[in-house]
PDB file of N, CA and C in Angstrom:
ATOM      1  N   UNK A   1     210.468 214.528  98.227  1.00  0.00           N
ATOM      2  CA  UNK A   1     209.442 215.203  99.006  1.00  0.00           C
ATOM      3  C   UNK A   1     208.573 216.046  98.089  1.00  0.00           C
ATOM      4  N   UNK A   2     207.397 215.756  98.652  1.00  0.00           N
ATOM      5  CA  UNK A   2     206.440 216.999  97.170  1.00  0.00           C
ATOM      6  C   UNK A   2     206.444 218.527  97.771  1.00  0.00           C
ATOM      7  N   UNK A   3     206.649 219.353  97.115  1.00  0.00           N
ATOM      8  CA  UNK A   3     207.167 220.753  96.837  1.00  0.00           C
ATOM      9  C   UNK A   3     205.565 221.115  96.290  1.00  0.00           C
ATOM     10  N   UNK A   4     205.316 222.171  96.995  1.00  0.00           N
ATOM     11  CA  UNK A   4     204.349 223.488  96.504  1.00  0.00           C
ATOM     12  C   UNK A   4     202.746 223.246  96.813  1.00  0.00           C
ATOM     13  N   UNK A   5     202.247 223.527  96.888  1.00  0.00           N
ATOM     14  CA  UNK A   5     200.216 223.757  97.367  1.00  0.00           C
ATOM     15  C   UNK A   5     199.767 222.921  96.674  1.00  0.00           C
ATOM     16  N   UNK A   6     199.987 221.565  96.625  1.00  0.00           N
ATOM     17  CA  UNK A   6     198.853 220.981  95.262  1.00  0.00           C
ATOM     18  C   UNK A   6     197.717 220.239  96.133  1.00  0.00           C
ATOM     19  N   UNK A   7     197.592 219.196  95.436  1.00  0.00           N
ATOM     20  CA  UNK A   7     195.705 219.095  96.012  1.00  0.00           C
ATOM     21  C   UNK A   7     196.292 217.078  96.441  1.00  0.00           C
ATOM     22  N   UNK A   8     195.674 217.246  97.440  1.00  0.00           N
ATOM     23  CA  UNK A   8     196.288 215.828  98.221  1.00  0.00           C
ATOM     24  C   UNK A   8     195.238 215.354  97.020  1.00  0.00           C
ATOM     25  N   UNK A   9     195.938 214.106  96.251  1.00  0.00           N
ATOM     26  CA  UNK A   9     194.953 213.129  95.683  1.00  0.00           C
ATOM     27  C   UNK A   9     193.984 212.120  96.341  1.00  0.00           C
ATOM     28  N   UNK A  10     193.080 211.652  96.116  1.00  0.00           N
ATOM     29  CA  UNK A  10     191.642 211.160  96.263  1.00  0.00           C
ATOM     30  C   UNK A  10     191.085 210.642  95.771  1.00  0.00           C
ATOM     31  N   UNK A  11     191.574 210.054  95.001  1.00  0.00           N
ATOM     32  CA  UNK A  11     190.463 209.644  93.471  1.00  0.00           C
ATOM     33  C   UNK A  11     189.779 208.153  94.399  1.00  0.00           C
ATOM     34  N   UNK A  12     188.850 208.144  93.227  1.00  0.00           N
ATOM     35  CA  UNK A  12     187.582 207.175  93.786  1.00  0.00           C
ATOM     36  C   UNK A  12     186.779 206.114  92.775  1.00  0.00           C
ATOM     37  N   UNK A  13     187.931 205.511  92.043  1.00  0.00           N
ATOM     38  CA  UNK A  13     187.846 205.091  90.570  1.00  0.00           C
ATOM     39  C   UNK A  13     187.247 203.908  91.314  1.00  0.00           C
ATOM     40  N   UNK A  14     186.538 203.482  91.432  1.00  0.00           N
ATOM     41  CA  UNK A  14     185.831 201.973  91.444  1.00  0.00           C
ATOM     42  C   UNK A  14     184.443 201.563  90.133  1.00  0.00           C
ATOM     43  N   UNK A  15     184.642 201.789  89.462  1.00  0.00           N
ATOM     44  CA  UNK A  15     183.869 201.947  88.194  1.00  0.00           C
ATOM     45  C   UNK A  15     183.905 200.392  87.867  1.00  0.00           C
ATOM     46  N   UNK A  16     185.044 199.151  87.902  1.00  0.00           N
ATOM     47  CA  UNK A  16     185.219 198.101  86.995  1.00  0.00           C
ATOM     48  C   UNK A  16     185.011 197.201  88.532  1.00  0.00           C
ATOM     49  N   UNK A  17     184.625 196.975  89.397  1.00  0.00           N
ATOM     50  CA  UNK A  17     185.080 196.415  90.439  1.00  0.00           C
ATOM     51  C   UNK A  17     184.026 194.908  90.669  1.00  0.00           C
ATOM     52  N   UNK A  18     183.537 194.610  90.045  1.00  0.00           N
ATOM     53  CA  UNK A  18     182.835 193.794  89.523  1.00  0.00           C
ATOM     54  C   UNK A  18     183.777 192.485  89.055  1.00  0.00           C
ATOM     55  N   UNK A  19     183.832 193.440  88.066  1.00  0.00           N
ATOM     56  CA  UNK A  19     184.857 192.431  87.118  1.00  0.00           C
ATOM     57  C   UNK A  19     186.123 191.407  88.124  1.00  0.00           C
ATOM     58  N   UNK A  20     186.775 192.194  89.231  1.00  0.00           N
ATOM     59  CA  UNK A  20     187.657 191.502  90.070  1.00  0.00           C
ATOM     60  C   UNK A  20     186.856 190.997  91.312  1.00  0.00           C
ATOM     61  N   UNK A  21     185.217 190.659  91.467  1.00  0.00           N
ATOM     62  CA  UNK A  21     185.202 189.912  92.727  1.00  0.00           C
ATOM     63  C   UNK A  21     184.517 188.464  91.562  1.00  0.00           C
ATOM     64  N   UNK A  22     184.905 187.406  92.668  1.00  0.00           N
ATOM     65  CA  UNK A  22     184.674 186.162  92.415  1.00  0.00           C
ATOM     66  C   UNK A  22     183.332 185.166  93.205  1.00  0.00           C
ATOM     67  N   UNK A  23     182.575 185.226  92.931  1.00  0.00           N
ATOM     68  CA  UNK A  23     181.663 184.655  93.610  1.00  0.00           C
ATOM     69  C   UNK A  23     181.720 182.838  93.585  1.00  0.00           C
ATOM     70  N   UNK A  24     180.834 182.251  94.265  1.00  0.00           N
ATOM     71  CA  UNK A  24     181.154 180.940  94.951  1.00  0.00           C
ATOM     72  C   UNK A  24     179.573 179.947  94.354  1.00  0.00           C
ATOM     73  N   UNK A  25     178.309 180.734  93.939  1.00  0.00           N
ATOM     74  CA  UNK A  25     177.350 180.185  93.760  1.00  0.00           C
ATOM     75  C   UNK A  25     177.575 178.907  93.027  1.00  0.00           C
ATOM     76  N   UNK A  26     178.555 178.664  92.438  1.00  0.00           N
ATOM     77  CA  UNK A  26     178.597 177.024  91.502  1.00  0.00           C
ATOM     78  C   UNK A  26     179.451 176.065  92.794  1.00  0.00           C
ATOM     79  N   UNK A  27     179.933 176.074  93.754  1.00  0.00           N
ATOM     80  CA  UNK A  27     180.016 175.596  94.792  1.00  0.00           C
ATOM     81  C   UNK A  27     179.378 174.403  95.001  1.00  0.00           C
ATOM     82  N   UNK A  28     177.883 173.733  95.476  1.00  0.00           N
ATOM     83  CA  UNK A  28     177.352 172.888  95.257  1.00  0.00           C
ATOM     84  C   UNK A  28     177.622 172.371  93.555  1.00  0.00           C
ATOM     85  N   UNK A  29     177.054 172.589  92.709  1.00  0.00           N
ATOM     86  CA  UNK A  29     177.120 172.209  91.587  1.00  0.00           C
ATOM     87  C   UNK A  29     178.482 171.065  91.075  1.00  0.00           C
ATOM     88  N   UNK A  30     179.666 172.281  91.549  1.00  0.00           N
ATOM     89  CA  UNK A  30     181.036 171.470  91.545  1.00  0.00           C
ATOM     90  C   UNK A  30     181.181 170.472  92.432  1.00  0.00           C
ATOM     91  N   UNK A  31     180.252 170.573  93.607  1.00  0.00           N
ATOM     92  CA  UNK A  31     180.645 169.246  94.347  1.00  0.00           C
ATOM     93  C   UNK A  31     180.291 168.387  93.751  1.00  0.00           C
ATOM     94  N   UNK A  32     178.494 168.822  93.089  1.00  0.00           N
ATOM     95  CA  UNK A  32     177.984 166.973  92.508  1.00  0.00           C
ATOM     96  C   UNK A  32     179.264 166.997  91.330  1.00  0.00           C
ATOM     97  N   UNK A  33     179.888 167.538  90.860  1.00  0.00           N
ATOM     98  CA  UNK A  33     180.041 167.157  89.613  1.00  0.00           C
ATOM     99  C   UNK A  33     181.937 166.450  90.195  1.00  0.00           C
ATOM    100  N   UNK A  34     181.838 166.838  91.304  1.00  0.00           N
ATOM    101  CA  UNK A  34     183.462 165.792  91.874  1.00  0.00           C
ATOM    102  C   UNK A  34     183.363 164.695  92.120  1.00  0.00           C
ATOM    103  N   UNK A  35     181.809 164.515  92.850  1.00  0.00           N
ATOM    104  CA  UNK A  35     181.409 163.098  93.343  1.00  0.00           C
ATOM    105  C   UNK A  35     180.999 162.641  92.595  1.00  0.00           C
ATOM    106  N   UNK A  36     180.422 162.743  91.250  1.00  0.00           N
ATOM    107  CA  UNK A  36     180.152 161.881  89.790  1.00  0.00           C
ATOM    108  C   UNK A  36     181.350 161.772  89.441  1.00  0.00           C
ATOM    109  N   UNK A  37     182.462 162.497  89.680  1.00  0.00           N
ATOM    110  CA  UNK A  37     183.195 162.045  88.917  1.00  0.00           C
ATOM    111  C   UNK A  37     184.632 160.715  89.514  1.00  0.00           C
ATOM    112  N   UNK A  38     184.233 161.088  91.020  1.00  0.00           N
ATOM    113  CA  UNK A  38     185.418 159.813  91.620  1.00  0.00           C
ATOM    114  C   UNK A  38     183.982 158.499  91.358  1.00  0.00           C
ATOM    115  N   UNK A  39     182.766 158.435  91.439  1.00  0.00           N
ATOM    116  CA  UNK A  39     181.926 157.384  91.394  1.00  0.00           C
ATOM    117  C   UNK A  39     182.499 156.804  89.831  1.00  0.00           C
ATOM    118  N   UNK A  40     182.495 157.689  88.984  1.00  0.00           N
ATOM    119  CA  UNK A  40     182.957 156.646  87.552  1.00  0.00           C
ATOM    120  C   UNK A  40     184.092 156.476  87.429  1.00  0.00           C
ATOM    121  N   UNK A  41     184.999 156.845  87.940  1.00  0.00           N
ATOM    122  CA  UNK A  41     186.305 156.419  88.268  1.00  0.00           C
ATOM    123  C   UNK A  41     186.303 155.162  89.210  1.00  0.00           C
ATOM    124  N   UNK A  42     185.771 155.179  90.414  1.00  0.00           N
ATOM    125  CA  UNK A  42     185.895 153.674  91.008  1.00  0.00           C
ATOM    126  C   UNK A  42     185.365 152.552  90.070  1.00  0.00           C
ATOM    127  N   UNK A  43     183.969 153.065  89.353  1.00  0.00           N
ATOM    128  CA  UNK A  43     183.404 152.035  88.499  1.00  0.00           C
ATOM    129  C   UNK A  43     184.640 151.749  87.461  1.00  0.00           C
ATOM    130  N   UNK A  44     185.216 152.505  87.238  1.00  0.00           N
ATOM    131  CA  UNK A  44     185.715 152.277  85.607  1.00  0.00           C
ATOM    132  C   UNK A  44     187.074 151.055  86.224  1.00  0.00           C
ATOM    133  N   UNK A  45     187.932 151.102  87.264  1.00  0.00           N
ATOM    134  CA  UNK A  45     188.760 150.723  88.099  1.00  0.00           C
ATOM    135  C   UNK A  45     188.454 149.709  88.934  1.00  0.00           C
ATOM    136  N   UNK A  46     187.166 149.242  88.315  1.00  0.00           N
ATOM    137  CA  UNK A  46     187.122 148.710  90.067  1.00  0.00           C
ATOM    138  C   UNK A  46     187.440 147.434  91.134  1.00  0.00           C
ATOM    139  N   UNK A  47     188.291 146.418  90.487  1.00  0.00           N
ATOM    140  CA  UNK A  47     188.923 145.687  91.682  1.00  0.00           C
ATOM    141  C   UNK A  47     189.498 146.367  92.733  1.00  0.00           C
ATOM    142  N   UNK A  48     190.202 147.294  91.756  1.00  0.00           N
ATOM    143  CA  UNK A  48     191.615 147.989  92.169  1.00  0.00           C
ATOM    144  C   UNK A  48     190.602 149.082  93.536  1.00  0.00           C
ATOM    145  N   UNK A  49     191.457 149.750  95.083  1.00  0.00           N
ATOM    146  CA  UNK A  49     191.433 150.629  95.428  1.00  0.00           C
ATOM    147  C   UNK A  49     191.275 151.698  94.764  1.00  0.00           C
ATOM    148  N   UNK A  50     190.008 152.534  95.272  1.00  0.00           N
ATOM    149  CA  UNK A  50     190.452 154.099  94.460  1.00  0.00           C
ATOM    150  C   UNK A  50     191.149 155.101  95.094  1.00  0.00           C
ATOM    151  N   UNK A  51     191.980 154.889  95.969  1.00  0.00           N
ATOM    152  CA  UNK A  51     192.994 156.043  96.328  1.00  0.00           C
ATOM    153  C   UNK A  51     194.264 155.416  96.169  1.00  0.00           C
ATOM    154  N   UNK A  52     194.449 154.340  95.337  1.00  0.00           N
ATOM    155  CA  UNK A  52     195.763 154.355  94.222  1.00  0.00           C
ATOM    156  C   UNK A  52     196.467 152.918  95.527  1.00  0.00           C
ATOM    157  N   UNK A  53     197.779 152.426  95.322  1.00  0.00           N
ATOM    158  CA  UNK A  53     198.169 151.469  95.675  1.00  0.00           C
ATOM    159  C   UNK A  53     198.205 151.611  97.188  1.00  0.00           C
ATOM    160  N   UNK A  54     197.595 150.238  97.585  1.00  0.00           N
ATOM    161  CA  UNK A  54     197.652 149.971  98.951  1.00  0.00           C
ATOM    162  C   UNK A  54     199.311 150.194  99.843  1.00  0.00           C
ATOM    163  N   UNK A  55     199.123 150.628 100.806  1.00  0.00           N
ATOM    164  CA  UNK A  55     200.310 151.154 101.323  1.00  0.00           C
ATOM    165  C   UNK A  55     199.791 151.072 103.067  1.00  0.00           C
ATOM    166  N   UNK A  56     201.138 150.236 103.601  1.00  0.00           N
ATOM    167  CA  UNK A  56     201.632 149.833 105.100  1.00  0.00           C
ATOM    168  C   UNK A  56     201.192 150.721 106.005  1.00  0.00           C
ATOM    169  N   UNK A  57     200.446 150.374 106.930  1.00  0.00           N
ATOM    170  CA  UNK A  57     200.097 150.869 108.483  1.00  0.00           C
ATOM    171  C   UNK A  57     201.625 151.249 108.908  1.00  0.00           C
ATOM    172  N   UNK A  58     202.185 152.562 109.616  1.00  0.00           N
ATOM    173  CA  UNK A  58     204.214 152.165 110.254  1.00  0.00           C
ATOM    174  C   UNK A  58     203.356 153.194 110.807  1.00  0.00           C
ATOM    175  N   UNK A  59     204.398 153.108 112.438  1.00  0.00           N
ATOM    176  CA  UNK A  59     204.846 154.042 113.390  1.00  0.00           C
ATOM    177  C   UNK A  59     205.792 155.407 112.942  1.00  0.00           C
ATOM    178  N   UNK A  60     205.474 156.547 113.596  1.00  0.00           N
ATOM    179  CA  UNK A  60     206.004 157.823 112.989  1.00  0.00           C
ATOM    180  C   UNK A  60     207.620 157.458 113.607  1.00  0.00           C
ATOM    181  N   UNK A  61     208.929 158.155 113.247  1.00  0.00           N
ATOM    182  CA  UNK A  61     210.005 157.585 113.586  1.00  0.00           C
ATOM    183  C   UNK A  61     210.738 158.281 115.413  1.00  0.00           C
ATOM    184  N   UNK A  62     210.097 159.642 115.207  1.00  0.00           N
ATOM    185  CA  UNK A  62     210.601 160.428 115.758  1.00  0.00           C
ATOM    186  C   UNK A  62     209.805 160.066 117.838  1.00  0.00           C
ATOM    187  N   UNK A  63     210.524 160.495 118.269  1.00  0.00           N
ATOM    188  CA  UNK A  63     209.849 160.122 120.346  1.00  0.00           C
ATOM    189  C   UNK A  63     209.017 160.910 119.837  1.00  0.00           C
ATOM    190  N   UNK A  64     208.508 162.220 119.310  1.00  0.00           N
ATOM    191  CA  UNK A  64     207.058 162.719 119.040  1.00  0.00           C
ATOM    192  C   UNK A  64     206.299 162.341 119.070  1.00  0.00           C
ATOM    193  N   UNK A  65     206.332 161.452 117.631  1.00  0.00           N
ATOM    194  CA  UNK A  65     205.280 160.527 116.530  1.00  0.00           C
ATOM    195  C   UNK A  65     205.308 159.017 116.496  1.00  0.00           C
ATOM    196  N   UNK A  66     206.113 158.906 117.591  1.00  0.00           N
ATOM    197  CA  UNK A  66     206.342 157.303 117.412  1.00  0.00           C
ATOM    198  C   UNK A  66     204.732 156.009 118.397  1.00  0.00           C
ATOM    199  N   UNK A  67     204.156 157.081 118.649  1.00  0.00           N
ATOM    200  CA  UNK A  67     202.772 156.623 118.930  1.00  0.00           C
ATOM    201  C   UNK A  67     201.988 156.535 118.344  1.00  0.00           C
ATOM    202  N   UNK A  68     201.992 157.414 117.301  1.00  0.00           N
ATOM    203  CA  UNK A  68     201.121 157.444 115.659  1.00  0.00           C
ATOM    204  C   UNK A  68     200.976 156.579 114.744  1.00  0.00           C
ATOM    205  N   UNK A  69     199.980 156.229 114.548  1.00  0.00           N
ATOM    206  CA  UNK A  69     200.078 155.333 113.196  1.00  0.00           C
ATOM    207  C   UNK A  69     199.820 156.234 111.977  1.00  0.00           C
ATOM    208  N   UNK A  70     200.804 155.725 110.931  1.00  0.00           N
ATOM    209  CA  UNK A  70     200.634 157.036 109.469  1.00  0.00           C
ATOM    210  C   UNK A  70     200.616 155.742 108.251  1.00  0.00           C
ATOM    211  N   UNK A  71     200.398 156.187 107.062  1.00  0.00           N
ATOM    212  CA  UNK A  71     200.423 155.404 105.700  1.00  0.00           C
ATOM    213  C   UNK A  71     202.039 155.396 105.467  1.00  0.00           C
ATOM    214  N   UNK A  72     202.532 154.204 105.415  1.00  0.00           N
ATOM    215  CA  UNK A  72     203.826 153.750 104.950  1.00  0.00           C
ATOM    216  C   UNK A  72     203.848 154.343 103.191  1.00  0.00           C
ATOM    217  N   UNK A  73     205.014 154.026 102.969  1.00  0.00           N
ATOM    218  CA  UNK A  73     205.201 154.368 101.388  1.00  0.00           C
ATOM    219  C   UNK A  73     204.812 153.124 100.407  1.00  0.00           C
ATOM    220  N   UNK A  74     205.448 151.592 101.084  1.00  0.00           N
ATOM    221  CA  UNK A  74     205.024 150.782  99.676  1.00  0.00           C
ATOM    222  C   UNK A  74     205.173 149.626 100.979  1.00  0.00           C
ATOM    223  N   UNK A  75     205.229 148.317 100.499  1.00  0.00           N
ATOM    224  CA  UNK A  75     205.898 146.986 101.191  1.00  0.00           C
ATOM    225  C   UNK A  75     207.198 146.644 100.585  1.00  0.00           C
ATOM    226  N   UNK A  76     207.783 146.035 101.491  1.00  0.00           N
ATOM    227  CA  UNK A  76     209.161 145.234 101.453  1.00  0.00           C
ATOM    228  C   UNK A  76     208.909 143.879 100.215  1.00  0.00           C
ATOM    229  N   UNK A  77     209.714 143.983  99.733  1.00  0.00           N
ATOM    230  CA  UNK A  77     209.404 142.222  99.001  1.00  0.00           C
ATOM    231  C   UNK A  77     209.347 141.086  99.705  1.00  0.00           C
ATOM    232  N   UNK A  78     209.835 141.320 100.937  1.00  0.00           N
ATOM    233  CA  UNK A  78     209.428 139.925 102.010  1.00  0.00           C
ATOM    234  C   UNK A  78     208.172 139.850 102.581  1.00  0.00           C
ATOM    235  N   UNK A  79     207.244 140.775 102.362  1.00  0.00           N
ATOM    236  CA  UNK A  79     206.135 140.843 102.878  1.00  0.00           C
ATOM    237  C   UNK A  79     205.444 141.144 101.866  1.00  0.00           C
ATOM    238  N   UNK A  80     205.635 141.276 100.406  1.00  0.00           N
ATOM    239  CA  UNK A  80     204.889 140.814  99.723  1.00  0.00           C
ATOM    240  C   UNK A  80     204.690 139.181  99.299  1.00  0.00           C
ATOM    241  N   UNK A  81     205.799 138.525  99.569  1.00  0.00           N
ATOM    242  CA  UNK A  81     205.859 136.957  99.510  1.00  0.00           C
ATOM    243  C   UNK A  81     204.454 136.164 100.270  1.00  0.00           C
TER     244      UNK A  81
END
């Protein structure tokens, strides 16, 4: 517990506060520069899918989700035959 007449502190140091905010103005900029960059990626790839190996239409498992259609993990080898 604080003991004796002292002076409730107050201080009001915001002097550097600059330095810790982050602004967003390169926002656009970074977008063109995401979408140039999946465009030369499909080019550089391109028979192939660009969101990586094709993967199975399946039903979710659960009475929830079992109306859902979601991305399977891979195919069976009988259905790759």
């Amino acid at each position: 517990m604080v003991k004796h007449n002292n002076v409730i502190p107050n201080e009001h140091f915001r002097k550097d506060w600059q330095n810790y905010v982050k602004t967003w103005f390169n926002q656009p900029a970074r977008k063109t520069r995401r979408r140039l960059a999946r465009q030369k990626k499909a080019v550089k790839i391109f028979p192939k899918p660009t969101a990586g190996p094709l993967r199975p239409v399946v039903h979710g498992q659960t009475a929830k989700y079992n109306m859902k259609l979601r991305a399977g993990k891979g195919f069976s080898l009988e259905e790759l035959k």
